[in-house]
C-alpha atoms as a PDB file:
ATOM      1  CA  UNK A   1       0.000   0.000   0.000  1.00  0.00           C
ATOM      2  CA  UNK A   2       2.078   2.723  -1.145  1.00  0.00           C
ATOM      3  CA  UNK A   3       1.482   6.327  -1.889  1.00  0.00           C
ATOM      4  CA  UNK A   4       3.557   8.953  -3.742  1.00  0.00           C
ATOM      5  CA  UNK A   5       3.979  10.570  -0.688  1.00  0.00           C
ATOM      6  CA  UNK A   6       4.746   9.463   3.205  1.00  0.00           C
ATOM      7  CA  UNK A   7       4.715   5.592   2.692  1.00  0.00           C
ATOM      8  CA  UNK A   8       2.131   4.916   5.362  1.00  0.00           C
ATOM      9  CA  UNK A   9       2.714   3.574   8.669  1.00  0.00           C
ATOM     10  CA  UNK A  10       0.980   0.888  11.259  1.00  0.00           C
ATOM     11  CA  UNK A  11      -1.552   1.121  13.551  1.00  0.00           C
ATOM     12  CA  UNK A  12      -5.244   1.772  14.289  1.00  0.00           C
ATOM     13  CA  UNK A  13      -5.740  -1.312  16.311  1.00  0.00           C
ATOM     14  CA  UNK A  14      -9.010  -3.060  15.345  1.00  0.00           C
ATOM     15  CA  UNK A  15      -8.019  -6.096  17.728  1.00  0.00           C
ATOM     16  CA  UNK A  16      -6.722  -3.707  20.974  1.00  0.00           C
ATOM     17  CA  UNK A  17      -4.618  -6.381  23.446  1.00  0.00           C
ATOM     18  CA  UNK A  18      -4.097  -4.222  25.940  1.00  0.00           C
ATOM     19  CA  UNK A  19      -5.885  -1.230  27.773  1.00  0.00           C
ATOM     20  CA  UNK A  20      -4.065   1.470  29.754  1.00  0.00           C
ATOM     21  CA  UNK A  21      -4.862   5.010  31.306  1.00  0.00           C
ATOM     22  CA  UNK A  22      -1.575   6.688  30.340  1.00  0.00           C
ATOM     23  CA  UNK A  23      -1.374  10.450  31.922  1.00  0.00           C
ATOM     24  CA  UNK A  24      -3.700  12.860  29.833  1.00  0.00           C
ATOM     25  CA  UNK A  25      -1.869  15.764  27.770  1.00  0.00           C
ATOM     26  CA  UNK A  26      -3.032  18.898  28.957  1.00  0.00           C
ATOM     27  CA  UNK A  27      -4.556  21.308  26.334  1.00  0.00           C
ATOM     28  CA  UNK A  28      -2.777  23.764  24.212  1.00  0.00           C
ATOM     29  CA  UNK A  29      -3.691  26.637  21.931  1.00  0.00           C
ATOM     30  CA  UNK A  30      -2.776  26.164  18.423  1.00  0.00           C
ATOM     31  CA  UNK A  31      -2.257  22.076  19.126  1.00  0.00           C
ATOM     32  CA  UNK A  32      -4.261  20.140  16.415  1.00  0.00           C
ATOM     33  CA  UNK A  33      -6.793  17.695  17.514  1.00  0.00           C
ATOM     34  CA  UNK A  34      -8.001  14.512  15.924  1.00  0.00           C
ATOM     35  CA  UNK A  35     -11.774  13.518  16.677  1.00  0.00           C
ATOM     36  CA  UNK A  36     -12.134  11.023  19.768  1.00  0.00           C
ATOM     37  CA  UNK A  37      -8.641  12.627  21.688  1.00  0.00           C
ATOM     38  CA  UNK A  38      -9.069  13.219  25.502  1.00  0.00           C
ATOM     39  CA  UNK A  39      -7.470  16.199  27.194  1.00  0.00           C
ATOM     40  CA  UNK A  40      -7.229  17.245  30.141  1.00  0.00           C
ATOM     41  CA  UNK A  41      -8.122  21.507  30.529  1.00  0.00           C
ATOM     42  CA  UNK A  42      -9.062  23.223  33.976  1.00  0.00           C
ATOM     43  CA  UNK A  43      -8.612  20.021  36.251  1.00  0.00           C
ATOM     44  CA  UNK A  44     -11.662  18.669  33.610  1.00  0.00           C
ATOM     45  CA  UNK A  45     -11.313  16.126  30.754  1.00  0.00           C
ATOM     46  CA  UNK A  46     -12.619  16.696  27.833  1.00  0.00           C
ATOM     47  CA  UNK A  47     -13.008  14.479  24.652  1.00  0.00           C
ATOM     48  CA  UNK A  48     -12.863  16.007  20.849  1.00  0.00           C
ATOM     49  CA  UNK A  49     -15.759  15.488  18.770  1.00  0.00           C
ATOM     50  CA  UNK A  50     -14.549  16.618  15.518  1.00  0.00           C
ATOM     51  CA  UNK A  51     -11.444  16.993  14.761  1.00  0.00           C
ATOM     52  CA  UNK A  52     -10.004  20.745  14.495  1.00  0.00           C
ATOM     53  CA  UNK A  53      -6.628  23.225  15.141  1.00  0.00           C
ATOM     54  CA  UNK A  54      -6.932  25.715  18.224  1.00  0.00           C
ATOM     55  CA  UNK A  55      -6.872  28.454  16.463  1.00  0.00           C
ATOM     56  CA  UNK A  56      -4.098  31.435  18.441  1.00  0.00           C
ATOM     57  CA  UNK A  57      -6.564  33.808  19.902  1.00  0.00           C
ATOM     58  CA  UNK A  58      -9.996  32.422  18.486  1.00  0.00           C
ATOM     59  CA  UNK A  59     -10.219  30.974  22.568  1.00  0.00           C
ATOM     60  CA  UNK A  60     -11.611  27.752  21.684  1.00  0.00           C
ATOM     61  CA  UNK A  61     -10.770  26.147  25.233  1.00  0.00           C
ATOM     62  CA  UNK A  62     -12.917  23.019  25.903  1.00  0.00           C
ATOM     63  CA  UNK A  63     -15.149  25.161  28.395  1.00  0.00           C
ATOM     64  CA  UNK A  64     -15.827  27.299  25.721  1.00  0.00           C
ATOM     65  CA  UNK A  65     -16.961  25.293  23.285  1.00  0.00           C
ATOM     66  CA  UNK A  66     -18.949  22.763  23.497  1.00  0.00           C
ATOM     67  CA  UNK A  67     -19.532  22.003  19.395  1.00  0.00           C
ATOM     68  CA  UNK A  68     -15.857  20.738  19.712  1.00  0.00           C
ATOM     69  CA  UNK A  69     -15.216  19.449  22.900  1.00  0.00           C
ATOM     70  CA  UNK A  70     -17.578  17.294  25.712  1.00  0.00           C
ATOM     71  CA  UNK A  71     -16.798  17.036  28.947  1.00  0.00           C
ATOM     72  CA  UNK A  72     -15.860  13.068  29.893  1.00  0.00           C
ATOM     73  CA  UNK A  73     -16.106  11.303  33.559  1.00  0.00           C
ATOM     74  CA  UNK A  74     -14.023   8.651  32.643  1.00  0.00           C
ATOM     75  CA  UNK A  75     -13.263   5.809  30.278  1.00  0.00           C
ATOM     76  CA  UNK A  76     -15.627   3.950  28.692  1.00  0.00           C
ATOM     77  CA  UNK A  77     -16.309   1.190  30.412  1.00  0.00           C
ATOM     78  CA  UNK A  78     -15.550  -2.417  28.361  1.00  0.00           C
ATOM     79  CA  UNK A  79     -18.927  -3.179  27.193  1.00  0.00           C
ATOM     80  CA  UNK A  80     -21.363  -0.956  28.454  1.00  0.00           C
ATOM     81  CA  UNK A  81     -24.353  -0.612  26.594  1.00  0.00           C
ATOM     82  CA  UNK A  82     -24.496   1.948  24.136  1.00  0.00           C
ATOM     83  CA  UNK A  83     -25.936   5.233  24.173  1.00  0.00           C
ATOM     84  CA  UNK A  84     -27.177   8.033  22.202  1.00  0.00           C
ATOM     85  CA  UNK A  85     -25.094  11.163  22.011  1.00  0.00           C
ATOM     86  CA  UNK A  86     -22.147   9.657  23.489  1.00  0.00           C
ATOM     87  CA  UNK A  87     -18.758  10.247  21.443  1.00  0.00           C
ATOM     88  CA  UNK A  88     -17.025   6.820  21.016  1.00  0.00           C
ATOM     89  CA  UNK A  89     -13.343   6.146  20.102  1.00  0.00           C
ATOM     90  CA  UNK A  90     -11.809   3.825  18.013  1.00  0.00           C
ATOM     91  CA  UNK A  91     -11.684   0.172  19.731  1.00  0.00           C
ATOM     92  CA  UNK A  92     -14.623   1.137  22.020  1.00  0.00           C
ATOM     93  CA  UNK A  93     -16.814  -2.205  22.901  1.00  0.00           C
ATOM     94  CA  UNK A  94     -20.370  -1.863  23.956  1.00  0.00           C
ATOM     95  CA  UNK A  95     -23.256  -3.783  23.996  1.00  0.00           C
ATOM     96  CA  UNK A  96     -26.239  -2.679  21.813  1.00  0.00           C
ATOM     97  CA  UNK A  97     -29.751  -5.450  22.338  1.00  0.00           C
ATOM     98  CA  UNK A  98     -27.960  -8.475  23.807  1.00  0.00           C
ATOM     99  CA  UNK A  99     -25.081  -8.106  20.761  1.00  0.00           C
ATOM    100  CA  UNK A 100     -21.237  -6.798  21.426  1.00  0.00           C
ATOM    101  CA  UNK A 101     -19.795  -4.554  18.849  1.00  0.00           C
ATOM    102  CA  UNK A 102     -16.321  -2.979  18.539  1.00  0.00           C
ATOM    103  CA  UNK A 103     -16.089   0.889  16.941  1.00  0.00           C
ATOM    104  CA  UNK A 104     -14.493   0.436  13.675  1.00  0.00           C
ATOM    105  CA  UNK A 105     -13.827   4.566  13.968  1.00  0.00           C
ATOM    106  CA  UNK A 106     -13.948   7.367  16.358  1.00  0.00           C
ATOM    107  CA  UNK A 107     -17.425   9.210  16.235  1.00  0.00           C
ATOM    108  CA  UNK A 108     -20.529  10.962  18.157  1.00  0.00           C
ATOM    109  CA  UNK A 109     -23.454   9.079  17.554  1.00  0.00           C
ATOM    110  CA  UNK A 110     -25.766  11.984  17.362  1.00  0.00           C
ATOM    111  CA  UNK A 111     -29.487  12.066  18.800  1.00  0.00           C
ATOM    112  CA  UNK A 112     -32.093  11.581  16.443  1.00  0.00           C
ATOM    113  CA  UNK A 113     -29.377   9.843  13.592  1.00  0.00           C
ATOM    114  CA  UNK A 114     -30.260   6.719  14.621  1.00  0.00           C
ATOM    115  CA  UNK A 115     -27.101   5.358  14.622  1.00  0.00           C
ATOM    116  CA  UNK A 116     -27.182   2.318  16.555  1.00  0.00           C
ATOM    117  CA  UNK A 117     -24.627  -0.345  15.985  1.00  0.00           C
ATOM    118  CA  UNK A 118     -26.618  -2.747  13.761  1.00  0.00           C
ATOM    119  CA  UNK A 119     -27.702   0.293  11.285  1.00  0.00           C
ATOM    120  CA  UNK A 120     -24.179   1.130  10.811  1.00  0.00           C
ATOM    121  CA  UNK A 121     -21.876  -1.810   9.988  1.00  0.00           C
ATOM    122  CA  UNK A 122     -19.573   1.289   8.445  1.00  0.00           C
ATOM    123  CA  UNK A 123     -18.877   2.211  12.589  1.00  0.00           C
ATOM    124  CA  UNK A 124     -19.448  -0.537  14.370  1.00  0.00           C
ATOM    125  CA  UNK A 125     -18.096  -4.285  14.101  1.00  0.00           C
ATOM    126  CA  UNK A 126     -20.000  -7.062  16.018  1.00  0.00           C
ATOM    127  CA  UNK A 127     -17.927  -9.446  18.534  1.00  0.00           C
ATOM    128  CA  UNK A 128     -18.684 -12.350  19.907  1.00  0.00           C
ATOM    129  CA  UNK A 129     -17.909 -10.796  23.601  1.00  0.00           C
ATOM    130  CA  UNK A 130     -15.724  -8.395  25.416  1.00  0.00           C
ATOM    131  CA  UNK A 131     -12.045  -8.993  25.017  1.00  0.00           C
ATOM    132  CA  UNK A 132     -10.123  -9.203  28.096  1.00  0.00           C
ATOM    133  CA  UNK A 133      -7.770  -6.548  29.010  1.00  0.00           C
ATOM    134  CA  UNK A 134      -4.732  -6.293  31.362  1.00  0.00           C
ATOM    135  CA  UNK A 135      -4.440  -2.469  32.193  1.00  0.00           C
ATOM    136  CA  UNK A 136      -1.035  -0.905  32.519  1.00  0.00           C
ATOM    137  CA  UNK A 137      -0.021   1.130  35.781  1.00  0.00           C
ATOM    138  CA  UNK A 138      -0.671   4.788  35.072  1.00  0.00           C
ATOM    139  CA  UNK A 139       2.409   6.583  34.694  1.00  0.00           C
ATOM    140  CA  UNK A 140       4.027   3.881  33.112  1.00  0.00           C
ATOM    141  CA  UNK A 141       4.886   6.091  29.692  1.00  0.00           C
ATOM    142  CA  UNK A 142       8.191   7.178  28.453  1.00  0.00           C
ATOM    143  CA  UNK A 143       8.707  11.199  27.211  1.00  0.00           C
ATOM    144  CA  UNK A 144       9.529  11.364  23.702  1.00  0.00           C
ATOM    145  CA  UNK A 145      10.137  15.611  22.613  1.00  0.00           C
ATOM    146  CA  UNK A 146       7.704  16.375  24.930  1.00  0.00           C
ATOM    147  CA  UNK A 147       5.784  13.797  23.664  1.00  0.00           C
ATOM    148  CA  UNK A 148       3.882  11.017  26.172  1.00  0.00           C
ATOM    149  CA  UNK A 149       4.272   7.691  24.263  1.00  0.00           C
ATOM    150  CA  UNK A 150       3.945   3.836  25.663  1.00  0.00           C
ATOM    151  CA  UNK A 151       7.242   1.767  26.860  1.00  0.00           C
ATOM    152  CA  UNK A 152       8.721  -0.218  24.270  1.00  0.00           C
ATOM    153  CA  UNK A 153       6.893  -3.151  23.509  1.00  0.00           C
ATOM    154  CA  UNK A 154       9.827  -4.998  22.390  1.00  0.00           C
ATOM    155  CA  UNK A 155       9.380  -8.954  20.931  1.00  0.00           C
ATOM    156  CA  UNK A 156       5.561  -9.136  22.204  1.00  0.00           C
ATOM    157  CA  UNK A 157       5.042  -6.302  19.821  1.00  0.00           C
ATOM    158  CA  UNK A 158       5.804  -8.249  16.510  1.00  0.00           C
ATOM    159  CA  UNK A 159       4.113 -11.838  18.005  1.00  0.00           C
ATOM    160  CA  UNK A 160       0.511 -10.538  16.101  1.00  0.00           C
ATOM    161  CA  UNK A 161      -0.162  -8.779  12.597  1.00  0.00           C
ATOM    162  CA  UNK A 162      -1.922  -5.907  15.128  1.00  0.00           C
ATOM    163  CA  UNK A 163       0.214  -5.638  17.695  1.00  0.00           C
ATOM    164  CA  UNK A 164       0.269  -3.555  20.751  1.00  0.00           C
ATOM    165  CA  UNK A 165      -1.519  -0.423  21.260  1.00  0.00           C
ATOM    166  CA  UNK A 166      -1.204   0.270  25.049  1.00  0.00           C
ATOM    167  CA  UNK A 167      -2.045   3.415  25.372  1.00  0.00           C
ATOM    168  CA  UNK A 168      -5.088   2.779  23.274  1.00  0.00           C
ATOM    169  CA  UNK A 169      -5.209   5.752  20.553  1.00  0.00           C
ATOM    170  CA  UNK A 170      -5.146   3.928  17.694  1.00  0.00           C
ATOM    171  CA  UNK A 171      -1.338   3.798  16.521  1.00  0.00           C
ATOM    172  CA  UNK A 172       1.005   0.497  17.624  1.00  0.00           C
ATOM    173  CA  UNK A 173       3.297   1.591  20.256  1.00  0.00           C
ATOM    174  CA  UNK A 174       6.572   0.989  18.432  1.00  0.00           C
ATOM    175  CA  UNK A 175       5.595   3.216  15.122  1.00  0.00           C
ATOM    176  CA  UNK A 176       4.200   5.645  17.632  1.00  0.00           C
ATOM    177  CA  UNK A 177       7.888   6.056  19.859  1.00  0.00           C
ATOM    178  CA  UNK A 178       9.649   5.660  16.273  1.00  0.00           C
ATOM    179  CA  UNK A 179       7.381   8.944  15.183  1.00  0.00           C
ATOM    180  CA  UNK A 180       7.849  11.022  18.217  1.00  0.00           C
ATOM    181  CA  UNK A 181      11.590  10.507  18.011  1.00  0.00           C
ATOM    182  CA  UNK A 182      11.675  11.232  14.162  1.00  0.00           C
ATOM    183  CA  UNK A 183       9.242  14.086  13.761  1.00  0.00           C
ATOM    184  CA  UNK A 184       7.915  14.669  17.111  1.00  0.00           C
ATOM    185  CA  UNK A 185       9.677  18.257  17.110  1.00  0.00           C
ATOM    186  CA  UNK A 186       6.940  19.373  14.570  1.00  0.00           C
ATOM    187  CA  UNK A 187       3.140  19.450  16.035  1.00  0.00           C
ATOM    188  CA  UNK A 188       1.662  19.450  12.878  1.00  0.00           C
ATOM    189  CA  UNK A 189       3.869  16.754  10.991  1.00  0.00           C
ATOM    190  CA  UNK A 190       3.312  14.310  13.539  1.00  0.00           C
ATOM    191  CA  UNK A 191      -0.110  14.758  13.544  1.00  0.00           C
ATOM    192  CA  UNK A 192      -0.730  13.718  10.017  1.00  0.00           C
ATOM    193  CA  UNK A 193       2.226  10.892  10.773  1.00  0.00           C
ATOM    194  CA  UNK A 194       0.432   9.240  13.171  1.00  0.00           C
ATOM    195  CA  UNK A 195      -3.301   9.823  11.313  1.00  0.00           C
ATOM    196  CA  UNK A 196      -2.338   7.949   8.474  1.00  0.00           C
ATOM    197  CA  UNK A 197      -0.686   5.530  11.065  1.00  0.00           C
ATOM    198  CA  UNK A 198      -4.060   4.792  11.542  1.00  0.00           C
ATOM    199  CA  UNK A 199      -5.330   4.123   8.289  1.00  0.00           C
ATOM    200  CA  UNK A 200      -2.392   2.139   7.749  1.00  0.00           C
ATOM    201  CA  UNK A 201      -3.212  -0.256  10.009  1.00  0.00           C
ATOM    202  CA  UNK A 202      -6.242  -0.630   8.949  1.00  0.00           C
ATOM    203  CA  UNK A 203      -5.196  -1.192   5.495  1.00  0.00           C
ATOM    204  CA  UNK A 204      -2.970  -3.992   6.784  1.00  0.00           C
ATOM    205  CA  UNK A 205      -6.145  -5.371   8.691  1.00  0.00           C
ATOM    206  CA  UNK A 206      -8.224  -5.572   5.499  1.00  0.00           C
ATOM    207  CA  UNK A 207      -5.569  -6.973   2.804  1.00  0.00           C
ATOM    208  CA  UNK A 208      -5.437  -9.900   5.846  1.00  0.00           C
ATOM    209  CA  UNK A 209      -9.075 -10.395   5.843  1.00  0.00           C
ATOM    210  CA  UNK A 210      -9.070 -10.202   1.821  1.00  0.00           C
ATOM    211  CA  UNK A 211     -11.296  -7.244   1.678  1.00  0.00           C
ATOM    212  CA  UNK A 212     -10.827  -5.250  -1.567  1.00  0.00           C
ATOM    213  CA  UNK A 213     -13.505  -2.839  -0.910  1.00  0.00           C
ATOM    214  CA  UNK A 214     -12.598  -1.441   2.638  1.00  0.00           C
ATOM    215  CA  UNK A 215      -8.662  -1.630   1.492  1.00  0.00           C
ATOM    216  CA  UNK A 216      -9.656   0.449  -1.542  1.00  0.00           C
ATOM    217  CA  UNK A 217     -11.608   2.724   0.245  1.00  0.00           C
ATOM    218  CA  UNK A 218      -9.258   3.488   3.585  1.00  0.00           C
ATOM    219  CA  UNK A 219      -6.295   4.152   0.306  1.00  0.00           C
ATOM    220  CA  UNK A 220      -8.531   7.251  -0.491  1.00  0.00           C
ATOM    221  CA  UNK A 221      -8.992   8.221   3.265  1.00  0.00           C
ATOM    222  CA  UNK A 222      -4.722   8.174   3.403  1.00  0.00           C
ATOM    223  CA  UNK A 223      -4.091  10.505   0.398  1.00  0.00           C
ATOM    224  CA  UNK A 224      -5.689  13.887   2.693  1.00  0.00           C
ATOM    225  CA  UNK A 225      -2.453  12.986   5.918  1.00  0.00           C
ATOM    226  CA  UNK A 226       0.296  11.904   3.772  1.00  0.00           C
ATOM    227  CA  UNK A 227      -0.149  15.034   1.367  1.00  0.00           C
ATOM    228  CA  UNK A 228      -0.569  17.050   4.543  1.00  0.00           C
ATOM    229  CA  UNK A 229       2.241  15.410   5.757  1.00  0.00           C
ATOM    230  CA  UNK A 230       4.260  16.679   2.683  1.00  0.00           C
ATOM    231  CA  UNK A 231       3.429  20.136   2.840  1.00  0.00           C
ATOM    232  CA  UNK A 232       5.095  20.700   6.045  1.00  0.00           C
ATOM    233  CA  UNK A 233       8.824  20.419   4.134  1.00  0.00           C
ATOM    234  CA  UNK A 234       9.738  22.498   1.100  1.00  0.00           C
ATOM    235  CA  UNK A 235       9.673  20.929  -2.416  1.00  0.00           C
ATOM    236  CA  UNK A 236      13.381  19.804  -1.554  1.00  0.00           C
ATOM    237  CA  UNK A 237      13.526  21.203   1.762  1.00  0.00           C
ATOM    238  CA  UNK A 238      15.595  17.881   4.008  1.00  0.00           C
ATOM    239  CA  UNK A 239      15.502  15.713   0.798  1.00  0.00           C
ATOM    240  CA  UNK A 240      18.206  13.186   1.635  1.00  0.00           C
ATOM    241  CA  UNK A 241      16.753  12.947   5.059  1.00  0.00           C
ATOM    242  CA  UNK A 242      13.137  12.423   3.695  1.00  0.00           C
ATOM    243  CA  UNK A 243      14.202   9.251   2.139  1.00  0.00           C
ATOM    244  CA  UNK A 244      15.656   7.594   5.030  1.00  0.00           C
ATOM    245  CA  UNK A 245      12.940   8.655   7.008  1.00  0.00           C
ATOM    246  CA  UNK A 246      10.115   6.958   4.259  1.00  0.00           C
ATOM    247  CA  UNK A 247      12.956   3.858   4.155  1.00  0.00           C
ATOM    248  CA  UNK A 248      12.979   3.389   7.821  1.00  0.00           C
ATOM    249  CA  UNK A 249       8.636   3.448   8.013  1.00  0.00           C
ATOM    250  CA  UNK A 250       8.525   0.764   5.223  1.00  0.00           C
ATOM    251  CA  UNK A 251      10.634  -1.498   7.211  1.00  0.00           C
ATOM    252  CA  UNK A 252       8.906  -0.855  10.554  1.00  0.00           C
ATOM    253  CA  UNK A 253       5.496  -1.377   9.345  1.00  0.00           C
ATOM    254  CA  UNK A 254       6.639  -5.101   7.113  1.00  0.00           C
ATOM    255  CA  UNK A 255       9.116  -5.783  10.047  1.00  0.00           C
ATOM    256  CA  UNK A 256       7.376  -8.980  10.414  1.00  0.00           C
ATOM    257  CA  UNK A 257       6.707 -12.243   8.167  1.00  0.00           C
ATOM    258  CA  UNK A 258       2.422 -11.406   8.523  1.00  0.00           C
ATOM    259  CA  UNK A 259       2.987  -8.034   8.072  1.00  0.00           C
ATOM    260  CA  UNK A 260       5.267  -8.217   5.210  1.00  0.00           C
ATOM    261  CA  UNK A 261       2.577 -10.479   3.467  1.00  0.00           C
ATOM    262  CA  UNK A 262      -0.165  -8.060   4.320  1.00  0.00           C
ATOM    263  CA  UNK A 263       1.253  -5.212   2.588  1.00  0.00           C
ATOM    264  CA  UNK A 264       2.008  -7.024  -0.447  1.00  0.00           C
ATOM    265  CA  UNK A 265      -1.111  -8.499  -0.402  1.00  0.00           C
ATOM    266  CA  UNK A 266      -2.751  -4.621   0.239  1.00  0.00           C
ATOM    267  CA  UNK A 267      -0.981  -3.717  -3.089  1.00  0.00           C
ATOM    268  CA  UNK A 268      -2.912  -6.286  -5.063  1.00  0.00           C
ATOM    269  CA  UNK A 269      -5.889  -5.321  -3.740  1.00  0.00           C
ATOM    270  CA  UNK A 270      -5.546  -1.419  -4.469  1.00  0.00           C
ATOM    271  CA  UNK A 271      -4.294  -2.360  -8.029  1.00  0.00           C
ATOM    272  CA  UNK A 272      -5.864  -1.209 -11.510  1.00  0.00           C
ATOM    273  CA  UNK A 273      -7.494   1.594  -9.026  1.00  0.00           C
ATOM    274  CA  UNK A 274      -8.106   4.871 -10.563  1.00  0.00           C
ATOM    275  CA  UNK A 275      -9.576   7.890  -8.696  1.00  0.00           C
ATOM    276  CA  UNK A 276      -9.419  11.415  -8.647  1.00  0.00           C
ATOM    277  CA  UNK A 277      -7.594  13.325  -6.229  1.00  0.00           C
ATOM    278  CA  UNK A 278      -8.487  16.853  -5.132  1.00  0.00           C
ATOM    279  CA  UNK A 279      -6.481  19.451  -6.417  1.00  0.00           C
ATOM    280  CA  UNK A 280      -5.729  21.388  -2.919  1.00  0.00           C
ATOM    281  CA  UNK A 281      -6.386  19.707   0.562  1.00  0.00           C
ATOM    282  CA  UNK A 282      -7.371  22.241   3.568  1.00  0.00           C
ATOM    283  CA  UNK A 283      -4.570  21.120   5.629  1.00  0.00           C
ATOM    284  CA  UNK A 284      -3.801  23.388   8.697  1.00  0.00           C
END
């Protein structure tokens, strides 16, 4: 699955294996946020419904506005029933009419939408029952430039074509240390890194389960990041360093047998695809 652009890397979990309540990043002005991150603003914690830049000066705190932000008491609990209005993230399991269903992406599911989880296949997958999970200690994190990021998963990390997301947001904990080291410095290019992390992942996910459809369709969700992505350098601005950077993300996310396979396979499934690409992204 490869682009013209940021060769994409691995992550949004659809299979979590572990849960943890790493320490919350405290809000910032002009910080970009992607729909479904927590925060913590005030001594309050807030979730992001839609995804959006704090605009310098426009005072769009989390107490101040409430289209953006909602004010969350805690995790969602493994399996509770579902509920209208409620902003879900991605890998959140609830129970919906005696079923179990795992979000397939972050989202609110808005009153009077009707969104319940057997209506929309597109956001929720069923299970067969909650998954257990072994939380990790708070506080067990590492600092990466300023950035909080899960210990090294080490061997365990490569044992499954998923992986480990311990810290739960979507992006496996070894491509998300790798991209706070590399690009970490730069708010806005990691931000795009680790979205199309996420699509990545799920690209992986669906050339494993064969699924030419969803892999064709998540390729068209990654074009938006990794031209973002882009448009933080110059034309040739860090050229030489560019390439070792795309180099050393190709060989994280195939740096497995499984994973290897997957991509190959995900390039198969995306081939003979032709689509039409917008000629100017709003990127922030």
């Amino acid at each position: 699955m490869h682009r013209t652009a940021i060769p994409l890397l691995t992550a949004c979990l659809l299979t979590p294996l572990a849960w943890a309540t790493p320490p919350l990043p405290e809000w910032r002005e002009s910080d970009g946020y992607l729909i479904g991150v927590v925060v913590q603003y005030q001594g309050q914690t807030y979730r992001a419904l839609q995804s959006h830049t704090a605009q310098k000066g426009a005072n769009w705190n989390p107490a101040s506005t409430p289209a953006l932000w909602q004010l969350h008491h805690g995790p969602v609990q493994r399996c509770a029933p579902w509920q209208a209005g409620y902003s879900y993230a991605l890998g959140d399991q609830i129970r919906f009419e005696g079923d179990y269903y795992r979000a397939r992406q972050a989202h609110t599911a808005h009153k009077g939408t009707e969104w319940q989880p057997p209506r929309v296949p597109a956001l929720w997958q069923p299970i067969q029952q909650c998954e257990a999970v072994t939380p990790i200690p708070p506080g067990n994190t590492d600092t990466i430039n300023g950035i909080k990021v899960p210990p090294d998963p080490g061997a365990a990390g490569r044992k499954t074509l998923a992986g480990i997301d311990a810290d739960h947001d979507g992006v496996r904990d070894d491509v998300q240390r790798f991209l706070a080291q590399e690009v970490g410095q730069h708010p806005a290019r990691f931000k795009y890194a680790m979205e199309s992390a996420r699509i990545t992942q799920q690209e992986i996910l669906a050339a494993s389960g064969n699924d030419r459809e969803k892999a064709r369709d998540l390729f068209k969700q990654g074009d938006m990041p990794s031209s973002c992505f882009e448009r933080t350098y110059g034309p040739t601005k860090e050229y030489e360093w560019r390439l070792k950077f795309h180099k050393k993300l190709s060989a994280l996310h195939s740096n497995t047998p499984e994973r290897m396979a997957a991509n190959k396979k995900g390039d198969e499934l995306i081939g003979g695809m032709m689509f039409r690409s917008p000629l100017r992204y709003q990127c922030d």
